[in-house]
Structures are given as C-alpha cells and as structure tokens.
N, C-alpha and C. Protein backbone atom coordinates (compact mmCIF):
# COMPACT_ATOMS: atom_id res chain seq x y z
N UNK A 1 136.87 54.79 73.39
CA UNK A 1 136.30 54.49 74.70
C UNK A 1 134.94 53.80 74.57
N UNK A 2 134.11 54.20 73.54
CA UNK A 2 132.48 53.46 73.11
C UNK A 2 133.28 51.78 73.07
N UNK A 3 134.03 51.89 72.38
CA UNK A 3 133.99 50.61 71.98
C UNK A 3 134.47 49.46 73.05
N UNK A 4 135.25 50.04 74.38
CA UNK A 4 135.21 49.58 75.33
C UNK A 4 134.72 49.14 76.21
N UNK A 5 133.68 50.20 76.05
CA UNK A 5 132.16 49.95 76.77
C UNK A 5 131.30 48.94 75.92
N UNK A 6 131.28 48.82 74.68
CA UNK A 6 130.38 48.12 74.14
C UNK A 6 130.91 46.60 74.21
N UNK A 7 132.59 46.27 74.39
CA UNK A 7 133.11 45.17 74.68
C UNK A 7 132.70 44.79 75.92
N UNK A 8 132.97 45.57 76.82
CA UNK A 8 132.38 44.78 78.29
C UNK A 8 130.95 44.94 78.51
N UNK A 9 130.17 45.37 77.50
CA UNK A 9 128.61 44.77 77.90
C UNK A 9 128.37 43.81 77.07
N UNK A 10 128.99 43.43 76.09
CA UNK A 10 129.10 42.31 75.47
C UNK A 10 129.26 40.80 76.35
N UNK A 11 130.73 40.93 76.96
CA UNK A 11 131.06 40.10 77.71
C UNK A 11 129.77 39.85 78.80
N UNK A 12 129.35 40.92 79.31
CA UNK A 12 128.45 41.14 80.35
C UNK A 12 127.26 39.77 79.84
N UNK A 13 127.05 40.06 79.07
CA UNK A 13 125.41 39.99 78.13
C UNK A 13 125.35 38.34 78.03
N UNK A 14 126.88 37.97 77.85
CA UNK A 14 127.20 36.62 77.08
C UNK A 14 127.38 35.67 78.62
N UNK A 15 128.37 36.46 79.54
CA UNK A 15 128.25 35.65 81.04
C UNK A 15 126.72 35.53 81.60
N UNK A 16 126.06 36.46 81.55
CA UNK A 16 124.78 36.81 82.10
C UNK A 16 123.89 35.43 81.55
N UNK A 17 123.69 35.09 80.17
CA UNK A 17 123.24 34.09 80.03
C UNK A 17 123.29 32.99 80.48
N UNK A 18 124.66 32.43 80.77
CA UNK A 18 125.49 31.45 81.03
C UNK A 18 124.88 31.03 82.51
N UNK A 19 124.60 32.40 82.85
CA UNK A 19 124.44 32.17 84.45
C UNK A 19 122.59 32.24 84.66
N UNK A 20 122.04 32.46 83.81
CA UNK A 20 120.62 32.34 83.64
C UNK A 20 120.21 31.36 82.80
N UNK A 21 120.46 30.76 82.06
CA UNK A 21 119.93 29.78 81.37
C UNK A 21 120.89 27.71 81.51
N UNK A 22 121.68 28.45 82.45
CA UNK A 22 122.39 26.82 82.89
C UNK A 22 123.25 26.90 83.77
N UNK A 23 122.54 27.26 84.75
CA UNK A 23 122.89 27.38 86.26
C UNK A 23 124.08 25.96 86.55
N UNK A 24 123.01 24.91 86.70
CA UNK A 24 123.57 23.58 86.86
C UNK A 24 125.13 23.50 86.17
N UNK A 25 125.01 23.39 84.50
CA UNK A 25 126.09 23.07 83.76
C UNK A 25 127.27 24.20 84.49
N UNK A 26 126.72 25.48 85.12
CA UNK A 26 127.90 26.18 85.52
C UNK A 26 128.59 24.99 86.62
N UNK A 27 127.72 24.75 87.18
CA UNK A 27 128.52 24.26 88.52
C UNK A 27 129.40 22.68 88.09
N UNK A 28 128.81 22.15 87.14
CA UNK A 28 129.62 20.99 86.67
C UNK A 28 131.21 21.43 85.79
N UNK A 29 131.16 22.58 84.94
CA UNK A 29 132.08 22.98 84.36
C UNK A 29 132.70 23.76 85.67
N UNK A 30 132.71 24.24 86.96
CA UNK A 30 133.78 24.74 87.70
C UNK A 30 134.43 23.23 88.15
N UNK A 31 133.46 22.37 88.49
CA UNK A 31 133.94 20.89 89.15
C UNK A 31 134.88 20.11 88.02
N UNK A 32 134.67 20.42 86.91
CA UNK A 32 135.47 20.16 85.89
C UNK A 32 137.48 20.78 85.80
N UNK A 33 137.08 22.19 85.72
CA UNK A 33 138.29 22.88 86.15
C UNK A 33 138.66 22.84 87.49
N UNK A 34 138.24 22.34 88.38
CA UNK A 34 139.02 22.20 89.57
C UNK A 34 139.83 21.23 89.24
N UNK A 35 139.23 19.97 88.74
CA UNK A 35 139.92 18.60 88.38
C UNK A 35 141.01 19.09 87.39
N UNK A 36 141.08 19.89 86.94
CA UNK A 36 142.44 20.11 85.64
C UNK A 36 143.20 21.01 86.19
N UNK A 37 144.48 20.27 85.96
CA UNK A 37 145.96 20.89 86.00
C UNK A 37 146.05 22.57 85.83
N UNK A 38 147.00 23.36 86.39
CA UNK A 38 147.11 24.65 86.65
C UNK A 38 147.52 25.16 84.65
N UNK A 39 148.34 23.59 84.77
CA UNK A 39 149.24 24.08 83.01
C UNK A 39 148.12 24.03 82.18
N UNK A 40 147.20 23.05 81.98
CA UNK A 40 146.13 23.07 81.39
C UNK A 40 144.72 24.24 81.76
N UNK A 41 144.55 24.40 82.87
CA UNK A 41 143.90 26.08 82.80
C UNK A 41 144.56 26.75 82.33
N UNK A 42 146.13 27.42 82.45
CA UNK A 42 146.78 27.93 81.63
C UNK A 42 146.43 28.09 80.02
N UNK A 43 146.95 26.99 79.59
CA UNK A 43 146.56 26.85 78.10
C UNK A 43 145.70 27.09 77.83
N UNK A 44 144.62 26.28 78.24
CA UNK A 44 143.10 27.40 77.90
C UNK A 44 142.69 28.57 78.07
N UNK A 45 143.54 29.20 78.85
CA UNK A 45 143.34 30.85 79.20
C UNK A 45 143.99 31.10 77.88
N UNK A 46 145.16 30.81 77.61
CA UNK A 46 145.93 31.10 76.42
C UNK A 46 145.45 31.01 74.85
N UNK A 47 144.75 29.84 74.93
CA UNK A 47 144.15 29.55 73.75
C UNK A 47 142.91 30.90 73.79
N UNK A 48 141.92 30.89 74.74
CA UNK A 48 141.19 31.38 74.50
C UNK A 48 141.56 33.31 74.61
N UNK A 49 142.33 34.01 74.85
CA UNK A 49 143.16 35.00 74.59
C UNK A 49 143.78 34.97 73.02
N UNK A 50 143.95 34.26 72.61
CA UNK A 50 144.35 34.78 71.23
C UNK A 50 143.51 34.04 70.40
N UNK A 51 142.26 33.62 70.76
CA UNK A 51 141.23 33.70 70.11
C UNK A 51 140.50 34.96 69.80
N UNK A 52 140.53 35.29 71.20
CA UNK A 52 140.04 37.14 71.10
C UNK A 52 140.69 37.86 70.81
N UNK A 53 142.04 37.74 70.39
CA UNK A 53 142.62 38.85 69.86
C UNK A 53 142.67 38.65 68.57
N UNK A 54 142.68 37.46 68.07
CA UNK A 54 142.16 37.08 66.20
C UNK A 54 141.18 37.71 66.18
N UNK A 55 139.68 37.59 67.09
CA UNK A 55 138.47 37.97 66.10
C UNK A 55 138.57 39.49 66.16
N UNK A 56 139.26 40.37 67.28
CA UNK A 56 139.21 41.40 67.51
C UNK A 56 140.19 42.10 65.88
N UNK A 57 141.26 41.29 66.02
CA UNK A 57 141.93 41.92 65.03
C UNK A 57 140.83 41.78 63.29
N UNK A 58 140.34 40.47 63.24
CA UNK A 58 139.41 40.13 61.79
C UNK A 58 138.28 40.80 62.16
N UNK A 59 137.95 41.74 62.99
CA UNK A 59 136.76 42.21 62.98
C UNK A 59 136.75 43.84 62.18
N UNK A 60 138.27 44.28 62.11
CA UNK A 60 138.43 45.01 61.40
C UNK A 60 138.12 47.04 61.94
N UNK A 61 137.36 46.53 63.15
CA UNK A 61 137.18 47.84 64.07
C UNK A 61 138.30 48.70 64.50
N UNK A 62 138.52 49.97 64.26
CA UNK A 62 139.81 50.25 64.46
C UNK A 62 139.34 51.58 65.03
N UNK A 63 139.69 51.75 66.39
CA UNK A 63 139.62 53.34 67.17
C UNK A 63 139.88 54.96 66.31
C-alpha cells in the first residue's frame, strides 16, 4: 500500500511541475491533442502504459 502512495505522489509531484513551470506549453500541447486522431491518442496512451509497466517491472520493487 506505501508503495501506492508513493506512486501517486510521484505522479502528483511530476504533473504539479508541468503545471507550474509551463503553463503556456500546457495549453499548446492540449491544442496539439485536440488536432490528433482518437487512434493516435490511443496509441500514445498505449505506448505510454507499457512504458510504465517496463520501468515498473525493471525497477525491480516487489510488494
């Protein structure tokens, strides 16, 4: 359960920046994904999901 918690303040920590240090670039990268295809958000959801489940698995942390 720690380590659950320590994943979503992670995530927390890493959006939080995103949204404090480049406000602007947020709003160009949503205007970006509006312009792209549902299949192509797709894929990138996809890609980036088993990105996190590689580093999660090579990170070697095990409950």
């Amino acid at each position: 359960m720690s380590l659950l918690i320590l994943g979503i303040g992670l995530v927390l920590v890493i959006e939080g920046l995103v949204f404090a240090l480049a406000p602007s670039r947020l709003d160009d990268l949503v205007q970006m994904m509006a312009a792209m295809s549902r299949d192509q958000r797709r894929m990138i959801g996809l890609v980036a999901l088993a990105l996190g489940v590689l580093l999660v698995w090579l990170s070697g942390v095990r409950p």
